[in-house]
PDB file of N, CA and C in Angstrom:
ATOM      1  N   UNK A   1     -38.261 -83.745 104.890  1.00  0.00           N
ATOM      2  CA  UNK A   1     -36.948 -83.516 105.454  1.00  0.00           C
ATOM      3  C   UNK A   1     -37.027 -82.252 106.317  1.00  0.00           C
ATOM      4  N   UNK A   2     -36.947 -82.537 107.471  1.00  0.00           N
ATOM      5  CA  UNK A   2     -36.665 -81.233 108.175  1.00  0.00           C
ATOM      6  C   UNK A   2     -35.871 -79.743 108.099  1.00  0.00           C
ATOM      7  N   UNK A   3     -36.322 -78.726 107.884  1.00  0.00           N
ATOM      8  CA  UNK A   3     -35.794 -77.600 107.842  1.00  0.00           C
ATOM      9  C   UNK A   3     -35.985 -77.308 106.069  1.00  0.00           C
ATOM     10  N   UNK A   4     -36.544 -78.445 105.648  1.00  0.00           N
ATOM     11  CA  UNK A   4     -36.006 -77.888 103.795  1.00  0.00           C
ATOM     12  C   UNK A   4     -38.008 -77.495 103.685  1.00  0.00           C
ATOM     13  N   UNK A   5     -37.799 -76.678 102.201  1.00  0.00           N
ATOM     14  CA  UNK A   5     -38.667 -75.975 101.965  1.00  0.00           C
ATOM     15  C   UNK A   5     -38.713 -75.813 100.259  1.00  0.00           C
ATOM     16  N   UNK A   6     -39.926 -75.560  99.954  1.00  0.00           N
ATOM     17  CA  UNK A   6     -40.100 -75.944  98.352  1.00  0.00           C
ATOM     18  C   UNK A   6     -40.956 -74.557  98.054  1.00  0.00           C
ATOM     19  N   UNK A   7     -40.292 -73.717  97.178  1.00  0.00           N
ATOM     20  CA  UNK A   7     -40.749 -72.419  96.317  1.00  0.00           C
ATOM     21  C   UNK A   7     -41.433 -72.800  95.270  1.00  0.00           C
ATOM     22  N   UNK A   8     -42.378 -72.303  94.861  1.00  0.00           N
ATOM     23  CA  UNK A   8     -42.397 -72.192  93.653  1.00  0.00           C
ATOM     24  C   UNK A   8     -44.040 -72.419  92.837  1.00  0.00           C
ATOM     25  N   UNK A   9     -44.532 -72.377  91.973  1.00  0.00           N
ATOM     26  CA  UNK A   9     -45.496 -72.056  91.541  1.00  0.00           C
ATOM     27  C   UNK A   9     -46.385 -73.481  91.286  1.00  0.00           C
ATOM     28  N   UNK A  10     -47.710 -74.090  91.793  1.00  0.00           N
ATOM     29  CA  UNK A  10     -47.787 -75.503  91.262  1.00  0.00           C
ATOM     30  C   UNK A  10     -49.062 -75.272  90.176  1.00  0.00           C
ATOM     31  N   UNK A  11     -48.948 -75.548  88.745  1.00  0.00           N
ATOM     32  CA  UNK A  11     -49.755 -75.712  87.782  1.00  0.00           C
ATOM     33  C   UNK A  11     -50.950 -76.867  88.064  1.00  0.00           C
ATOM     34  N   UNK A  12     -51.934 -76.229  87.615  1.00  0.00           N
ATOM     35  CA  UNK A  12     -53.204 -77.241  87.987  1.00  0.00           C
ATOM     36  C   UNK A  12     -53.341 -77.733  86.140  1.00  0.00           C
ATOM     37  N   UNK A  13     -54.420 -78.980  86.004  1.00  0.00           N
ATOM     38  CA  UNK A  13     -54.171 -79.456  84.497  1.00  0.00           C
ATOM     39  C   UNK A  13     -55.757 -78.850  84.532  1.00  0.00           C
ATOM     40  N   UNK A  14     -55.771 -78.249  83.084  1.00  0.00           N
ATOM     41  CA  UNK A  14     -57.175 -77.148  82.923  1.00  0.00           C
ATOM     42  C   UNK A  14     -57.859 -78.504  81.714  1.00  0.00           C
ATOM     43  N   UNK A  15     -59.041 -78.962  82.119  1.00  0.00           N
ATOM     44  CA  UNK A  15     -59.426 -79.044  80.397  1.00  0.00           C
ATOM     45  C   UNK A  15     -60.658 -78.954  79.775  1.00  0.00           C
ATOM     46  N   UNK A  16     -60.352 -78.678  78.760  1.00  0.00           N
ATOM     47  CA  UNK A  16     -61.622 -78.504  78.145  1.00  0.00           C
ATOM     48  C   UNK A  16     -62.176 -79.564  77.186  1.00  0.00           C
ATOM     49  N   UNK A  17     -63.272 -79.190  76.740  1.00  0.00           N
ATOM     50  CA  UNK A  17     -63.905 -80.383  75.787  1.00  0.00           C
ATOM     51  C   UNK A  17     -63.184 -80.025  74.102  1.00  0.00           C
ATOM     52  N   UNK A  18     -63.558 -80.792  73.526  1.00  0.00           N
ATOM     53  CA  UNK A  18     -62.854 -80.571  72.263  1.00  0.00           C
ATOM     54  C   UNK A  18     -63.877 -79.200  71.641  1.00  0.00           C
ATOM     55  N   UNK A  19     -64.812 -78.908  71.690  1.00  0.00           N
ATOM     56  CA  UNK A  19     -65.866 -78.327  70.675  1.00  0.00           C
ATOM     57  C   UNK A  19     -65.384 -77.159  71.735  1.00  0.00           C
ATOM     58  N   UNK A  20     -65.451 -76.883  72.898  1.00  0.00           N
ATOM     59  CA  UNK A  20     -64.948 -75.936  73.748  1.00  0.00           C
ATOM     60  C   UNK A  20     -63.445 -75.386  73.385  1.00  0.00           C
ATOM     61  N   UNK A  21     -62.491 -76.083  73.273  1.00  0.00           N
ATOM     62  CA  UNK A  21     -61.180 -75.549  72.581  1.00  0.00           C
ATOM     63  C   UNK A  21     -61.660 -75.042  71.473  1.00  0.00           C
ATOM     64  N   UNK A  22     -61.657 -75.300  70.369  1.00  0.00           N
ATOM     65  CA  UNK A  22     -62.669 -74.841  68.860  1.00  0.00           C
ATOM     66  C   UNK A  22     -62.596 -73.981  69.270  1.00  0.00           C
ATOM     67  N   UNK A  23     -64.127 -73.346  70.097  1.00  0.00           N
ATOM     68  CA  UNK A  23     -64.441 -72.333  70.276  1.00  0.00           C
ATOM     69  C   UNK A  23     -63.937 -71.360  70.584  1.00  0.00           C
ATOM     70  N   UNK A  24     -63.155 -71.419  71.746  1.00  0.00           N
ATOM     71  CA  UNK A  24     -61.817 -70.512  72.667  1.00  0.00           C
ATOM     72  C   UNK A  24     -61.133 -70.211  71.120  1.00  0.00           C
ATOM     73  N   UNK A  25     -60.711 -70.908  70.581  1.00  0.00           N
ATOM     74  CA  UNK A  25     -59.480 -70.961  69.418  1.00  0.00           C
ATOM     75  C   UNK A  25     -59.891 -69.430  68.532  1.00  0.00           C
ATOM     76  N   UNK A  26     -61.193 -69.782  68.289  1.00  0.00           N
ATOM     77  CA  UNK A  26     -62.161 -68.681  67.407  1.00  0.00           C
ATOM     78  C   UNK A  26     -61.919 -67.628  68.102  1.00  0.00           C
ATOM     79  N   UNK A  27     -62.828 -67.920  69.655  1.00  0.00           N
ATOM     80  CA  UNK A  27     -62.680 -66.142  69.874  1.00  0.00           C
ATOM     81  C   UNK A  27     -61.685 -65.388  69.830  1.00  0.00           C
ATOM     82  N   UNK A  28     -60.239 -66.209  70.274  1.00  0.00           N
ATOM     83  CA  UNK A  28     -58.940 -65.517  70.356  1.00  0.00           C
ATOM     84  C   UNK A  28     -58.433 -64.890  69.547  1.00  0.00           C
ATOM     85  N   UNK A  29     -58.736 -65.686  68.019  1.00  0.00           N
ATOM     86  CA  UNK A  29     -58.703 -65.306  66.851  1.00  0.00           C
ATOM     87  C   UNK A  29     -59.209 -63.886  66.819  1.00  0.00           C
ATOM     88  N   UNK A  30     -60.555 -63.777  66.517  1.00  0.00           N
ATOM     89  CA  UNK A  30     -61.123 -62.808  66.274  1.00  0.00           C
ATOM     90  C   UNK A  30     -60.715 -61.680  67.116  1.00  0.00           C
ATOM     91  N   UNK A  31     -60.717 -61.780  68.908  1.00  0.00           N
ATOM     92  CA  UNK A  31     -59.894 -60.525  69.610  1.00  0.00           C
ATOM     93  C   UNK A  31     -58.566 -60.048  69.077  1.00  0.00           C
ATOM     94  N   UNK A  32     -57.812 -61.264  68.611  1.00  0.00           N
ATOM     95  CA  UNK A  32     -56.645 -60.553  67.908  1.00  0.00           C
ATOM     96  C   UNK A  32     -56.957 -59.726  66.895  1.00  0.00           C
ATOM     97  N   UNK A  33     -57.608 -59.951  65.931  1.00  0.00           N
ATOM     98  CA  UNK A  33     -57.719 -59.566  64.845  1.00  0.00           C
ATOM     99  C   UNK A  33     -58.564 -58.151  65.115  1.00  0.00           C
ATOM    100  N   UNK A  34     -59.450 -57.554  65.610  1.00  0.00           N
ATOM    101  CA  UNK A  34     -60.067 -56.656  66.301  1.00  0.00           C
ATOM    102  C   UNK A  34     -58.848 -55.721  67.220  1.00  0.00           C
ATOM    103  N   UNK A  35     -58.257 -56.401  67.741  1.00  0.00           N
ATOM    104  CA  UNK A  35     -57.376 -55.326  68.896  1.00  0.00           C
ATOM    105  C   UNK A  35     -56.285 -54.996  67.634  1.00  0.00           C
ATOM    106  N   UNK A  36     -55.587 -55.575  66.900  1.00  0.00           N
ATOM    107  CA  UNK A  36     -55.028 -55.353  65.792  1.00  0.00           C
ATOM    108  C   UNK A  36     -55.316 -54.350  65.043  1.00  0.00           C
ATOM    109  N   UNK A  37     -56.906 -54.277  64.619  1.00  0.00           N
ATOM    110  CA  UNK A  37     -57.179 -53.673  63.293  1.00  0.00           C
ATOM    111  C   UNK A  37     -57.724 -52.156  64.626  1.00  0.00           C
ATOM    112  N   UNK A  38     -57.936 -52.318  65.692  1.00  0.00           N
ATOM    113  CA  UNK A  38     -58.479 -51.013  66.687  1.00  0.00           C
ATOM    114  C   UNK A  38     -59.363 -50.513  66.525  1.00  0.00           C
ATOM    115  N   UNK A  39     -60.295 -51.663  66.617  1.00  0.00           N
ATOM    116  CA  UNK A  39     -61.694 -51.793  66.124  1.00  0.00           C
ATOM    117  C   UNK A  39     -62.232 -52.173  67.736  1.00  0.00           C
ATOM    118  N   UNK A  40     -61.343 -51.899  68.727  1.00  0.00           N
ATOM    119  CA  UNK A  40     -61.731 -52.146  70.212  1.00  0.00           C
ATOM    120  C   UNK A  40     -61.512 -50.819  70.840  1.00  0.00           C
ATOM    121  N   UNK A  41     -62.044 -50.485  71.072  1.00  0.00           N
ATOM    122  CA  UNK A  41     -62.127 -49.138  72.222  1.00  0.00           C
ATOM    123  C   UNK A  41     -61.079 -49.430  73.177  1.00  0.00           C
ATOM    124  N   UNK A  42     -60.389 -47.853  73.948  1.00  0.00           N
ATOM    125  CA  UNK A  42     -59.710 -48.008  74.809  1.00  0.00           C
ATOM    126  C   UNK A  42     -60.540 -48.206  76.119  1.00  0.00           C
ATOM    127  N   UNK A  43     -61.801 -48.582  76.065  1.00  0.00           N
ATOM    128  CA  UNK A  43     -62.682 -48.611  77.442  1.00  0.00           C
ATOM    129  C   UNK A  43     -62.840 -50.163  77.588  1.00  0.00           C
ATOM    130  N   UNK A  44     -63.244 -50.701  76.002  1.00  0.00           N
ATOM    131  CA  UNK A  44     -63.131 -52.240  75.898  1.00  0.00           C
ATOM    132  C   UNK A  44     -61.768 -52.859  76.339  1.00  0.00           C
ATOM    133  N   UNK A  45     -60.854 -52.260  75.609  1.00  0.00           N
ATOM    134  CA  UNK A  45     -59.613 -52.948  76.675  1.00  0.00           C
ATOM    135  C   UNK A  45     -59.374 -52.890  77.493  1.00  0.00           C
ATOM    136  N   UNK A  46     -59.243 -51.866  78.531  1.00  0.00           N
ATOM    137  CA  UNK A  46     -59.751 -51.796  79.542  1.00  0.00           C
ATOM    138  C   UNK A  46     -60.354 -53.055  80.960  1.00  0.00           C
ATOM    139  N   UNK A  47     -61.609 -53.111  79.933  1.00  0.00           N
ATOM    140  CA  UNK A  47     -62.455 -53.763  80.646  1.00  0.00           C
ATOM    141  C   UNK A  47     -62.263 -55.328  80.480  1.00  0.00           C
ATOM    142  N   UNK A  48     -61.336 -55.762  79.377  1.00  0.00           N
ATOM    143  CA  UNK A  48     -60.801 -56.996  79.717  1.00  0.00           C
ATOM    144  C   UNK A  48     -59.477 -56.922  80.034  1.00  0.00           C
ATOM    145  N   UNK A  49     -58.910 -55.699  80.591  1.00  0.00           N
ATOM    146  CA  UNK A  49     -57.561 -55.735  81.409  1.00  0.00           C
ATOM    147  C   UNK A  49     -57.861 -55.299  82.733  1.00  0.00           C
ATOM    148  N   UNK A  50     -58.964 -55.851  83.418  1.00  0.00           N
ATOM    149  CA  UNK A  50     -59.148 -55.954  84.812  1.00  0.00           C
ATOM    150  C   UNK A  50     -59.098 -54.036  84.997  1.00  0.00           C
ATOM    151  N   UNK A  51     -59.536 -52.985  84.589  1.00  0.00           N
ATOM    152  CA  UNK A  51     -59.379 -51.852  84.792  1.00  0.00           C
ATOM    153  C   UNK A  51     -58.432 -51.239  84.189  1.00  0.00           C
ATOM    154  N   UNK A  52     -57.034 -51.829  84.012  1.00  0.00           N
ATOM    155  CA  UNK A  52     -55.782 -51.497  83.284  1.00  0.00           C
ATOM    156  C   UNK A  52     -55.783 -51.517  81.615  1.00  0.00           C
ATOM    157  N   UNK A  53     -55.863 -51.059  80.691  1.00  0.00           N
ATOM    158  CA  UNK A  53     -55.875 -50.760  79.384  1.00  0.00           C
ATOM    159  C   UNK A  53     -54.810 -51.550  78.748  1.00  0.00           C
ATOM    160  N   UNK A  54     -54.315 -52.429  78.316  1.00  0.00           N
ATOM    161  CA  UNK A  54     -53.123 -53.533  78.062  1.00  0.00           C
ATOM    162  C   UNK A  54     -53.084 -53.056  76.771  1.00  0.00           C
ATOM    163  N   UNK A  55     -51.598 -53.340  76.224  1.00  0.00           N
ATOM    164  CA  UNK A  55     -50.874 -53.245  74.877  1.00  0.00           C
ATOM    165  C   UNK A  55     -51.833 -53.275  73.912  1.00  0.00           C
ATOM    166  N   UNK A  56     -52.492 -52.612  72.939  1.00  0.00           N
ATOM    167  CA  UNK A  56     -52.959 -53.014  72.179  1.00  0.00           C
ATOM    168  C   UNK A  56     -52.256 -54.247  71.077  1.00  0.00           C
ATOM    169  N   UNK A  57     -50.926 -53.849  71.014  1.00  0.00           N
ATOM    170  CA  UNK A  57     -50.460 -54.883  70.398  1.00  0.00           C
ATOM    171  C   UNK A  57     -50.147 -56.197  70.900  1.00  0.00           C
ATOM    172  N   UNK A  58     -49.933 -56.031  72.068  1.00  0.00           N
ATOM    173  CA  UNK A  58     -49.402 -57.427  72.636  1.00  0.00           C
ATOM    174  C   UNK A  58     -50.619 -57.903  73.032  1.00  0.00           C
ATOM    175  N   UNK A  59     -51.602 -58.005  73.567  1.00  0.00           N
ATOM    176  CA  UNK A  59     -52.865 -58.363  73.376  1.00  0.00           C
ATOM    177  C   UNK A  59     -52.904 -59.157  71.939  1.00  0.00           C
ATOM    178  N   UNK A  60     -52.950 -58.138  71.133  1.00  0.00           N
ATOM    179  CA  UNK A  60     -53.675 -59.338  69.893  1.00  0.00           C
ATOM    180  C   UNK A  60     -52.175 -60.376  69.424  1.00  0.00           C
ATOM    181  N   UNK A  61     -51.310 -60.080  69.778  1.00  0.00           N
ATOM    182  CA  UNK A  61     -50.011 -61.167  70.061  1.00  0.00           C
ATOM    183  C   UNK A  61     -50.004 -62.162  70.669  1.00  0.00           C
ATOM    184  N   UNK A  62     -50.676 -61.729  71.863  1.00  0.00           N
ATOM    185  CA  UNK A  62     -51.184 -62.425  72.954  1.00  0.00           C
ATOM    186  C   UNK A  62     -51.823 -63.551  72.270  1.00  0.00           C
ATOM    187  N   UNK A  63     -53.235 -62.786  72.125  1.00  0.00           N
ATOM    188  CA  UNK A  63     -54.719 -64.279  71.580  1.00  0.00           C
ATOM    189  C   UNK A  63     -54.104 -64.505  70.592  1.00  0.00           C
ATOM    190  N   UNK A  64     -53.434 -64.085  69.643  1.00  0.00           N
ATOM    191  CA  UNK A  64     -53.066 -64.983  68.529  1.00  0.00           C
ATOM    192  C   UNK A  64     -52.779 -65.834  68.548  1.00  0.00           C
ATOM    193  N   UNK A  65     -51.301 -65.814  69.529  1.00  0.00           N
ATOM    194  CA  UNK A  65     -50.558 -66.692  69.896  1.00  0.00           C
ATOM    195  C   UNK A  65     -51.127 -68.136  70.699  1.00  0.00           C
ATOM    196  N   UNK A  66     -52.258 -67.732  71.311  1.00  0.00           N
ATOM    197  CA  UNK A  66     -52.593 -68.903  72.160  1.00  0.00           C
ATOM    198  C   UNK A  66     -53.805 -69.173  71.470  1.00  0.00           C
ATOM    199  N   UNK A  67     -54.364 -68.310  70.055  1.00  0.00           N
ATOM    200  CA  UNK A  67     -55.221 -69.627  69.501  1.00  0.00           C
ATOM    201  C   UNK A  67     -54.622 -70.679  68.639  1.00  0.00           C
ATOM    202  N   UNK A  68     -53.357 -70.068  68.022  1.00  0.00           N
ATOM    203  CA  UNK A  68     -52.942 -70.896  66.910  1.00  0.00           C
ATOM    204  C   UNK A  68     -52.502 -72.161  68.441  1.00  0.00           C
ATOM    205  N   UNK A  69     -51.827 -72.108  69.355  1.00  0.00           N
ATOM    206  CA  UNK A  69     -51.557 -73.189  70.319  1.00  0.00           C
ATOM    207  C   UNK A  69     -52.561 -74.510  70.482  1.00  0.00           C
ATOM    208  N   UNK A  70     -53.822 -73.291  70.660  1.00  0.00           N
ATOM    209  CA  UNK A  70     -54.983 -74.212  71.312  1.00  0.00           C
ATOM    210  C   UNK A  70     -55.428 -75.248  69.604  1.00  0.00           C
ATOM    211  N   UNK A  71     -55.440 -74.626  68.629  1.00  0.00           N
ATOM    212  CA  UNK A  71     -56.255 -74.901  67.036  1.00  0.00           C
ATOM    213  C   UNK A  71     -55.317 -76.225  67.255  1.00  0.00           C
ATOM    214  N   UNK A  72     -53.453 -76.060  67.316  1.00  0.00           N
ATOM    215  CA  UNK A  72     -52.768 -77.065  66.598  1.00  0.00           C
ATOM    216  C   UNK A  72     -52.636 -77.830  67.824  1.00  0.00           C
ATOM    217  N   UNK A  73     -53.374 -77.956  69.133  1.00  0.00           N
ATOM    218  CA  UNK A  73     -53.371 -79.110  70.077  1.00  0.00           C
ATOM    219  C   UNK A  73     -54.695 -80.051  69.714  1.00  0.00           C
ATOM    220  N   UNK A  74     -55.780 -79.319  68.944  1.00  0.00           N
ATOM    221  CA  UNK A  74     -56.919 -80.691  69.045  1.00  0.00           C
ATOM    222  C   UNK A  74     -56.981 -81.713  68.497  1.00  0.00           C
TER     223      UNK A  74
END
């Protein structure tokens, strides 16, 4: 239609193999549980916050949150 225009963000579909989710599920786990207990350096966070040092808490909120997602999708 002429003159009209569409905003907005388009999601691509990601996937993985089943033994690959598993896995992801684990590590997330465990980073939570590590950024939690602050058993991660502020250089390690850091260095998986692209240079920026991220929440220690919301981080392990973060992976928590998206392993229990990934565990109860397989």
């Amino acid at each position: 239609m002429p003159g009209s225009m569409t905003l907005g963000h388009t999601d691509t579909l990601v996937m993985l193999s089943h033994d690959d989710a598993e896995r992801l599920s684990g590590l997330l786990a465990g980073l939570s549980a590590m950024a939690a207990s602050g058993r991660l350096s502020t250089e390690q966070l850091a260095a998986m916050g692209s240079g920026e040092a991220p929440d220690r808490a919301e981080l392990a909120t973060w992976s928590r949150t998206l392993a229990g997602y990934l565990r109860d999708h397989l």
